[in-house]
C-alpha atoms as a PDB file:
ATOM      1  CA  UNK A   1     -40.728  -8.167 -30.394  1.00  0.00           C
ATOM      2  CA  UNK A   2     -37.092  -8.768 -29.524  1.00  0.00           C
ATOM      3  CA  UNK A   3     -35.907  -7.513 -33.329  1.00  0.00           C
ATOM      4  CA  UNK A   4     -37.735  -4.223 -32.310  1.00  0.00           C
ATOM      5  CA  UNK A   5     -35.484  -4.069 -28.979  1.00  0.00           C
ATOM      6  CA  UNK A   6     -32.155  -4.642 -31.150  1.00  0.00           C
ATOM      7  CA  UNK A   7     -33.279  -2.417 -33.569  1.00  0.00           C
ATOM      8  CA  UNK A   8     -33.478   0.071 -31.077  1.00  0.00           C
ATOM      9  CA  UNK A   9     -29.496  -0.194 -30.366  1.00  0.00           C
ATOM     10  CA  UNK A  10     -28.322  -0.256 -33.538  1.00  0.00           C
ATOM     11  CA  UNK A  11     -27.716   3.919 -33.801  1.00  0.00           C
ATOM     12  CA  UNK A  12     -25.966   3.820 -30.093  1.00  0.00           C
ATOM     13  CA  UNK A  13     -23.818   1.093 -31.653  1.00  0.00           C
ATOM     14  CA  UNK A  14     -23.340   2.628 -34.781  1.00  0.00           C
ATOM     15  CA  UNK A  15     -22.407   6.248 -32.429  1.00  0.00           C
ATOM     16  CA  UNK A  16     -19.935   4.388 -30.739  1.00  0.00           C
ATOM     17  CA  UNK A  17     -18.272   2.956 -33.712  1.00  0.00           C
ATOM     18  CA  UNK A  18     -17.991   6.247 -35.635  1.00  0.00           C
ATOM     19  CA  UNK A  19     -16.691   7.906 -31.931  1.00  0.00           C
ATOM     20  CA  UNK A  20     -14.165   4.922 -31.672  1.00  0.00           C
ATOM     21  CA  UNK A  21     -12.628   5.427 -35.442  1.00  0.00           C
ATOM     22  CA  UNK A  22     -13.012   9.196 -35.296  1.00  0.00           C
ATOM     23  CA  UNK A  23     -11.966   9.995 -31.905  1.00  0.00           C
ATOM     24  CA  UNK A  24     -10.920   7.512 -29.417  1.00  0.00           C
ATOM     25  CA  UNK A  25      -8.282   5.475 -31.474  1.00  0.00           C
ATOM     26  CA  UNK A  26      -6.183   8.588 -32.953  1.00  0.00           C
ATOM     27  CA  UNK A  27      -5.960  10.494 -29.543  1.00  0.00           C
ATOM     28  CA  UNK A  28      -4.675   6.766 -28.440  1.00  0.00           C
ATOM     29  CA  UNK A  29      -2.257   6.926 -31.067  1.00  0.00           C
ATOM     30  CA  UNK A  30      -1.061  10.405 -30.637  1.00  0.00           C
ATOM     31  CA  UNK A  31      -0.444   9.716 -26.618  1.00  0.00           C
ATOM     32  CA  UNK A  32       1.811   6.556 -28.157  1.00  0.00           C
ATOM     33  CA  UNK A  33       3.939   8.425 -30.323  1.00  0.00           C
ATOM     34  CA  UNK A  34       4.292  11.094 -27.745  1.00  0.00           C
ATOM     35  CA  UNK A  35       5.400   7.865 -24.901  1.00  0.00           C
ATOM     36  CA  UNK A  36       7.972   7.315 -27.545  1.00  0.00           C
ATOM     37  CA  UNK A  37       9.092  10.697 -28.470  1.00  0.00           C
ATOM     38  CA  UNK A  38       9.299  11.329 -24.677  1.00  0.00           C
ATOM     39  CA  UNK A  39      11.284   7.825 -23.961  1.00  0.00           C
ATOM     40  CA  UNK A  40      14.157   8.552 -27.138  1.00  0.00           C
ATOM     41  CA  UNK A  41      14.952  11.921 -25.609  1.00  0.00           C
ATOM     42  CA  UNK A  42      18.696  12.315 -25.531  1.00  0.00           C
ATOM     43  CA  UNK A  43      21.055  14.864 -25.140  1.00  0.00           C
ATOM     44  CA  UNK A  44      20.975  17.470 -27.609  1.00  0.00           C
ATOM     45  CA  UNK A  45      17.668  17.414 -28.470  1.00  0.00           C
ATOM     46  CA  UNK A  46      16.129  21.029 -29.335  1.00  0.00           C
ATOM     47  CA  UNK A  47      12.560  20.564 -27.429  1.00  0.00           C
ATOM     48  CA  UNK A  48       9.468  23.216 -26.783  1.00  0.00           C
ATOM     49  CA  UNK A  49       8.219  22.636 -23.156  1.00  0.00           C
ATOM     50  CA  UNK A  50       3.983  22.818 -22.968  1.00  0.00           C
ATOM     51  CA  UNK A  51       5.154  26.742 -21.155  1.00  0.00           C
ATOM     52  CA  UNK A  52       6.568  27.201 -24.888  1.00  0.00           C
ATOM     53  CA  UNK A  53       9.910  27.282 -23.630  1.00  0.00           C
ATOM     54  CA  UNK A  54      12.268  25.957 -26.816  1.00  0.00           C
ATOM     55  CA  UNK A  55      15.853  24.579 -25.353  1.00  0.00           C
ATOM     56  CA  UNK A  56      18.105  21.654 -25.467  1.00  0.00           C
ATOM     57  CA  UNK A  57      18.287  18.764 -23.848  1.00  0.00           C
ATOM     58  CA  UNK A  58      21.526  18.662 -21.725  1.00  0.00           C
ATOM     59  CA  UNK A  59      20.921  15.624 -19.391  1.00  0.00           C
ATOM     60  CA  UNK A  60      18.388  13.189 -18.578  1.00  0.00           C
ATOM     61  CA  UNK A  61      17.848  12.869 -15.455  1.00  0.00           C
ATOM     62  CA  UNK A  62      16.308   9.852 -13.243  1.00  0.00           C
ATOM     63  CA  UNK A  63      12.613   9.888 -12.158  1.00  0.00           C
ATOM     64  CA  UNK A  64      11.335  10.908 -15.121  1.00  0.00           C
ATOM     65  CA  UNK A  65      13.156  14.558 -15.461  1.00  0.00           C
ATOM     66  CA  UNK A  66      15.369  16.014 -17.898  1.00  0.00           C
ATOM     67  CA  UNK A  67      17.986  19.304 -17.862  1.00  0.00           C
ATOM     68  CA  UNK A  68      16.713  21.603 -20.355  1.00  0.00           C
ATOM     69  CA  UNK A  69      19.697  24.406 -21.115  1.00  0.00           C
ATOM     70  CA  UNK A  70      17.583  27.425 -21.987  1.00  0.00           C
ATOM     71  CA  UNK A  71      20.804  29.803 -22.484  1.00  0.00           C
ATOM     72  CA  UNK A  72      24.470  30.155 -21.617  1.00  0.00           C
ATOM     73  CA  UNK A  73      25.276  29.046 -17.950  1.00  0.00           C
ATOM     74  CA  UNK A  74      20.880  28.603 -17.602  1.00  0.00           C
ATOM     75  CA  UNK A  75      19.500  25.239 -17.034  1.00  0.00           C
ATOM     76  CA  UNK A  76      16.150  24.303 -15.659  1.00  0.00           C
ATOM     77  CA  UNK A  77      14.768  20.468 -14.826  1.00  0.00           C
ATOM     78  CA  UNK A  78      11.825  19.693 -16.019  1.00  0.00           C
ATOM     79  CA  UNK A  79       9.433  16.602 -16.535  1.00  0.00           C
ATOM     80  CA  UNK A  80       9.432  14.602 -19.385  1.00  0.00           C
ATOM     81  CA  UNK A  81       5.609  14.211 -19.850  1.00  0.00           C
ATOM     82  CA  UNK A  82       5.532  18.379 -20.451  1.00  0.00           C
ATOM     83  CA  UNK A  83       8.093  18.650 -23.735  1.00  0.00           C
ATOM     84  CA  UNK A  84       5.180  19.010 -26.542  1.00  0.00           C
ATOM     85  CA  UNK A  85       7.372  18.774 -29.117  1.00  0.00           C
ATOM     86  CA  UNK A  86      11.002  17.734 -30.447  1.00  0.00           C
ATOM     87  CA  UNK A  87      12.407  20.512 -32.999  1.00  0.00           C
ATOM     88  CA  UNK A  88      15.569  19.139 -33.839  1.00  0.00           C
ATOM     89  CA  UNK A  89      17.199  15.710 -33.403  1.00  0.00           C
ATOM     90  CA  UNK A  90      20.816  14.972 -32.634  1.00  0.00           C
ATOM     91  CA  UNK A  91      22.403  12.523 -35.015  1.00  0.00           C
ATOM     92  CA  UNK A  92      23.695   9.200 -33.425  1.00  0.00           C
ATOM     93  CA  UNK A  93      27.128   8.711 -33.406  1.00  0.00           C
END
């Protein structure tokens, strides 16, 4: 009786594992590389805000902000957590 109840589980288990490898593990690794992307911002960076706003990084700020320079003499702040993507990076020197 008790291999019929295990038996039972077995597709829920088997669910989970295929969500796990499928789903929950690269959406986990996407939010790390985007923690890490966010934390080596520096200035000169081109970025694209989540608005779709593309501009370059001119300072970064405390408290989790950065100064995006959109145009000449036009800079906004904006949080960290909302650039989507990095375009181009500066070179160290």
């Amino acid at each position: 009786m008790s291999g019929q109840g295990i038996a039972q589980f077995i597709p829920l288990i088997l669910i989970f594992v295929i969500f796990y490898f499928f789903l929950i593990r690269p959406q986990q690794k996407r939010a790390k590389d985007h923690l890490a992307m966010v934390a080596s911002l520096k200035r000169g960076d081109e970025v694209i805000t989540s608005g779709g706003i593309i501009g370059t990084v001119d300072r970064v700020l405390e408290d989790d902000r950065i100064e995006v320079n959109l145009a000449d003499n036009v800079k906004v702040q904006v949080i960290k957590s909302t650039i989507t993507s990095l375009l181009k990076k500066t070179d160290s020197k």
